[in-house]
PDB file of N, CA and C in Angstrom:
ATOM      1  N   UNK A   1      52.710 104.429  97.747  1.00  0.00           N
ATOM      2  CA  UNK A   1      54.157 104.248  97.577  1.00  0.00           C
ATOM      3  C   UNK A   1      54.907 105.508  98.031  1.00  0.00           C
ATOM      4  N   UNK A   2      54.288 106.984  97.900  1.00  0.00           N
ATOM      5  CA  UNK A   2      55.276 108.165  98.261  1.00  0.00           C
ATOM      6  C   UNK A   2      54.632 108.290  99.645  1.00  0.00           C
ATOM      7  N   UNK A   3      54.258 107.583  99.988  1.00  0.00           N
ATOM      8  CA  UNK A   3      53.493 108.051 101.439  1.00  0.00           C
ATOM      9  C   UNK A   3      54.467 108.770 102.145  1.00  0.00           C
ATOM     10  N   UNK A   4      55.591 107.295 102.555  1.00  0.00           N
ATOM     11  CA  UNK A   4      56.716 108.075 103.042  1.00  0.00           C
ATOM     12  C   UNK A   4      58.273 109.304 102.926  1.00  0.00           C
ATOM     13  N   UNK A   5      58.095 108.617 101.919  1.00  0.00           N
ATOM     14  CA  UNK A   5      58.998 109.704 100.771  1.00  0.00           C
ATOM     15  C   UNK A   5      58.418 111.233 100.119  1.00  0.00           C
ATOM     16  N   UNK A   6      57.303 111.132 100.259  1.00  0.00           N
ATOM     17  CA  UNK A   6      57.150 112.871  99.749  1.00  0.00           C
ATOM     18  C   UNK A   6      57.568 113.623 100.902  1.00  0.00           C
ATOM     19  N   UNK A   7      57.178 113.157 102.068  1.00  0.00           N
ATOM     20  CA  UNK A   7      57.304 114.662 102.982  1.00  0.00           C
ATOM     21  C   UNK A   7      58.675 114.715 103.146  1.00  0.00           C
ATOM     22  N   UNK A   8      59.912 113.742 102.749  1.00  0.00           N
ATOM     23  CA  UNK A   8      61.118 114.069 102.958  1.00  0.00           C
ATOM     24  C   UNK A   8      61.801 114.629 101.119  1.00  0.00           C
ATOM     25  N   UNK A   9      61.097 114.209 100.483  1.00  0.00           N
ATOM     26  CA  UNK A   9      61.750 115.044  98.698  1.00  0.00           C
ATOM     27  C   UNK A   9      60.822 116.126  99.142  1.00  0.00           C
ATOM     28  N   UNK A  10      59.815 116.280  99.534  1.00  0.00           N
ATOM     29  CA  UNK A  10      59.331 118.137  99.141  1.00  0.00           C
ATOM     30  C   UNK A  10      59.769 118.673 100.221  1.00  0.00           C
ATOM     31  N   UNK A  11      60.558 118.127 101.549  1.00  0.00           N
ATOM     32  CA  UNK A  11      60.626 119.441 102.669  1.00  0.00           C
ATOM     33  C   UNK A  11      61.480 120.663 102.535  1.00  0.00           C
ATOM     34  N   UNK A  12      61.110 121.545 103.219  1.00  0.00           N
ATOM     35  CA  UNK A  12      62.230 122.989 102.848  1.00  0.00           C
ATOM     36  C   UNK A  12      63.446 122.676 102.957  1.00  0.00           C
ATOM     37  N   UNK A  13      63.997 122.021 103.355  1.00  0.00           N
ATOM     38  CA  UNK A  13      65.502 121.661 103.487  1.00  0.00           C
ATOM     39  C   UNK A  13      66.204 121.245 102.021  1.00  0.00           C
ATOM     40  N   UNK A  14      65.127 120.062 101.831  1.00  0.00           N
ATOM     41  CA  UNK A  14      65.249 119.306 100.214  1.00  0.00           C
ATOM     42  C   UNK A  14      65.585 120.562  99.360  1.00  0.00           C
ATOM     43  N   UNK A  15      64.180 121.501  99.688  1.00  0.00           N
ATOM     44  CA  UNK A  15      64.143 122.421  98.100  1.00  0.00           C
ATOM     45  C   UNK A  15      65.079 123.343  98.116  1.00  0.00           C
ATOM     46  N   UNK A  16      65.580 123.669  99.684  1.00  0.00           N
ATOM     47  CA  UNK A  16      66.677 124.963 100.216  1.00  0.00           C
ATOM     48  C   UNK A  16      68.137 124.508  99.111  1.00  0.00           C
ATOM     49  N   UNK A  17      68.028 122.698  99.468  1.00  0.00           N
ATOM     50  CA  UNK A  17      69.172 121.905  98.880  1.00  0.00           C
ATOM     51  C   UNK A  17      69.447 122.022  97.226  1.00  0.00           C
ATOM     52  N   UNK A  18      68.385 121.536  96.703  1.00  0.00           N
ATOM     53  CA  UNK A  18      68.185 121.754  95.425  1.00  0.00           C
ATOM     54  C   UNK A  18      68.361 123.126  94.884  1.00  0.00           C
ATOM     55  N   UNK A  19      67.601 124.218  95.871  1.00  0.00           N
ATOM     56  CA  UNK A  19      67.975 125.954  94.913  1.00  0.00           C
ATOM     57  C   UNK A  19      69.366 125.628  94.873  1.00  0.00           C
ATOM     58  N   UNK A  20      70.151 125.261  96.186  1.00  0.00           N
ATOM     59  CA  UNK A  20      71.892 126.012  96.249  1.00  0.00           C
ATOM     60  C   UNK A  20      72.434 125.271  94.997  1.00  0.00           C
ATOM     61  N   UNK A  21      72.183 123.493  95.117  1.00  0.00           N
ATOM     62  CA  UNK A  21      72.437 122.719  94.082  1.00  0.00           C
ATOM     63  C   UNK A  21      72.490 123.722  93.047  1.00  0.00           C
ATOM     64  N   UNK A  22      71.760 124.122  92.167  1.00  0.00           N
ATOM     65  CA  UNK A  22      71.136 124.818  90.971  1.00  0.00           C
ATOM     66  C   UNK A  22      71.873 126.015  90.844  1.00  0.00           C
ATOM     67  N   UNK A  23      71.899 126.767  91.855  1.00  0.00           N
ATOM     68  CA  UNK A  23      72.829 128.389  91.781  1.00  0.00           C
ATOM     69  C   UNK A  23      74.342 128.051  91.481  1.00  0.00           C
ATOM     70  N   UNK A  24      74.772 126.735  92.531  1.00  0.00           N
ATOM     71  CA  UNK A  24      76.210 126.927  92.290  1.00  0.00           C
ATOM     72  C   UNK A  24      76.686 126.108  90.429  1.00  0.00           C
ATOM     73  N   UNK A  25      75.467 125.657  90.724  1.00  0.00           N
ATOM     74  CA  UNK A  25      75.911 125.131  88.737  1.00  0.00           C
ATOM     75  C   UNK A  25      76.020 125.928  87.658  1.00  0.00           C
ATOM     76  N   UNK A  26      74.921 127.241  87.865  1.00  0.00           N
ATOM     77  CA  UNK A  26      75.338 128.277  87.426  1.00  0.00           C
ATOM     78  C   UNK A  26      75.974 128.734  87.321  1.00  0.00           C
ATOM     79  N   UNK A  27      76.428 129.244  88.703  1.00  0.00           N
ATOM     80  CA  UNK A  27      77.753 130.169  88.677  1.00  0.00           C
ATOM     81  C   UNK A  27      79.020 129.609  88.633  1.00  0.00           C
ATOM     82  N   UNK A  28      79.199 127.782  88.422  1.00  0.00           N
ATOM     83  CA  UNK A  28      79.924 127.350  87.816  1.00  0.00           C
ATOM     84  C   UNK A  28      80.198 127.463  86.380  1.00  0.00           C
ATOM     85  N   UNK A  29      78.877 127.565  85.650  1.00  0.00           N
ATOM     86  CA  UNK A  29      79.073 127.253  84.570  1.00  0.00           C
ATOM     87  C   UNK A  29      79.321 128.864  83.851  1.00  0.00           C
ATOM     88  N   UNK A  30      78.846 129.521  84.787  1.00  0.00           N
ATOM     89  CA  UNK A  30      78.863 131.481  84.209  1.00  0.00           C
ATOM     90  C   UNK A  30      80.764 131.348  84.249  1.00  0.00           C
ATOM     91  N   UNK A  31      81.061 131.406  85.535  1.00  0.00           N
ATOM     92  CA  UNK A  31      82.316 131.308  85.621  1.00  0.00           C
ATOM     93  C   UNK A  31      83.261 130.462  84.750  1.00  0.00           C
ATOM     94  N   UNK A  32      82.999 129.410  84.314  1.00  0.00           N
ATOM     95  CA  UNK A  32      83.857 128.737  83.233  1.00  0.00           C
ATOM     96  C   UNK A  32      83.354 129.643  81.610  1.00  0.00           C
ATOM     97  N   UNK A  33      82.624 129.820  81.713  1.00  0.00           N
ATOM     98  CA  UNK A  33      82.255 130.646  80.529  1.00  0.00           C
ATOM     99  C   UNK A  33      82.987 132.030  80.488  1.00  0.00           C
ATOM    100  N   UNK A  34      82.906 132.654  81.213  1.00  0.00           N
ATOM    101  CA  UNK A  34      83.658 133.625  81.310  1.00  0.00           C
ATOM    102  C   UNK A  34      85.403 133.917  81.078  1.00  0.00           C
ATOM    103  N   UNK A  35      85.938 132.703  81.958  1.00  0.00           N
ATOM    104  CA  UNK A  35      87.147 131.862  81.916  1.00  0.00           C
ATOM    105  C   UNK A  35      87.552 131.631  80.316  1.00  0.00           C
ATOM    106  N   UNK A  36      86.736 131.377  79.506  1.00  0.00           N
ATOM    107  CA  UNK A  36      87.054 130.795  78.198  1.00  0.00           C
ATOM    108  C   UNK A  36      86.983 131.879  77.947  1.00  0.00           C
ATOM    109  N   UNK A  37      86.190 132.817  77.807  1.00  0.00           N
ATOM    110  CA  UNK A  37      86.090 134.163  77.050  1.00  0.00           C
ATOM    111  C   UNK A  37      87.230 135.197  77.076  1.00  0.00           C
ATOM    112  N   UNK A  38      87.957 135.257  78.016  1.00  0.00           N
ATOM    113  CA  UNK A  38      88.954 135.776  78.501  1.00  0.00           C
ATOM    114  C   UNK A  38      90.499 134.824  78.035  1.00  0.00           C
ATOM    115  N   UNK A  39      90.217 133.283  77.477  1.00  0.00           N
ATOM    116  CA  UNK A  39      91.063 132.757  77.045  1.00  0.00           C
ATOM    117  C   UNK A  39      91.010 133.012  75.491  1.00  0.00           C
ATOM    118  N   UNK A  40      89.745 133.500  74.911  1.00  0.00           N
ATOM    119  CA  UNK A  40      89.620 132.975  73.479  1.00  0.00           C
ATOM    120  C   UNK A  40      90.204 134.383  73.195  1.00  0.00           C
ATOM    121  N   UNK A  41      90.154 136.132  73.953  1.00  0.00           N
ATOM    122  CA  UNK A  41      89.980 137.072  73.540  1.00  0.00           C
ATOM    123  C   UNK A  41      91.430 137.328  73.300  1.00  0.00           C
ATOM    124  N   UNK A  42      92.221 137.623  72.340  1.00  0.00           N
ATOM    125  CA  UNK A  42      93.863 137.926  72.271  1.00  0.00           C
ATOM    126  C   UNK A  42      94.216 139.255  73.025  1.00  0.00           C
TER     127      UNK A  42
END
C-alpha cells in the first residue's frame, strides 16, 4: 500500500517542508506569547 507514497512523504523536500512547517509554529506561538506578556505587564 505505501509502495508509492513513502518515497514522496519521506523525501527531503517533504521533511525540508515539515521542519519550516514546525519552526514557523513556533515562532508563532513564541511570538504571541511574548505579545501577551508585554500586554499582561502594566
Amino acid at each position: 500500500a505505501d509502495g508509492g507514497a513513502a518515497p514522496y512523504f519521506s523525501g527531503p523536500a517533504v521533511q525540508s517542508g515539515w521542519a519550516a512547517g514546525a519552526l514557523a509554529c513556533a515562532l508563532l506561538l513564541a511570538a504571541r506569547r511574548r505579545s501577551f506578556d508585554h500586554l499582561e505587564t502594566p
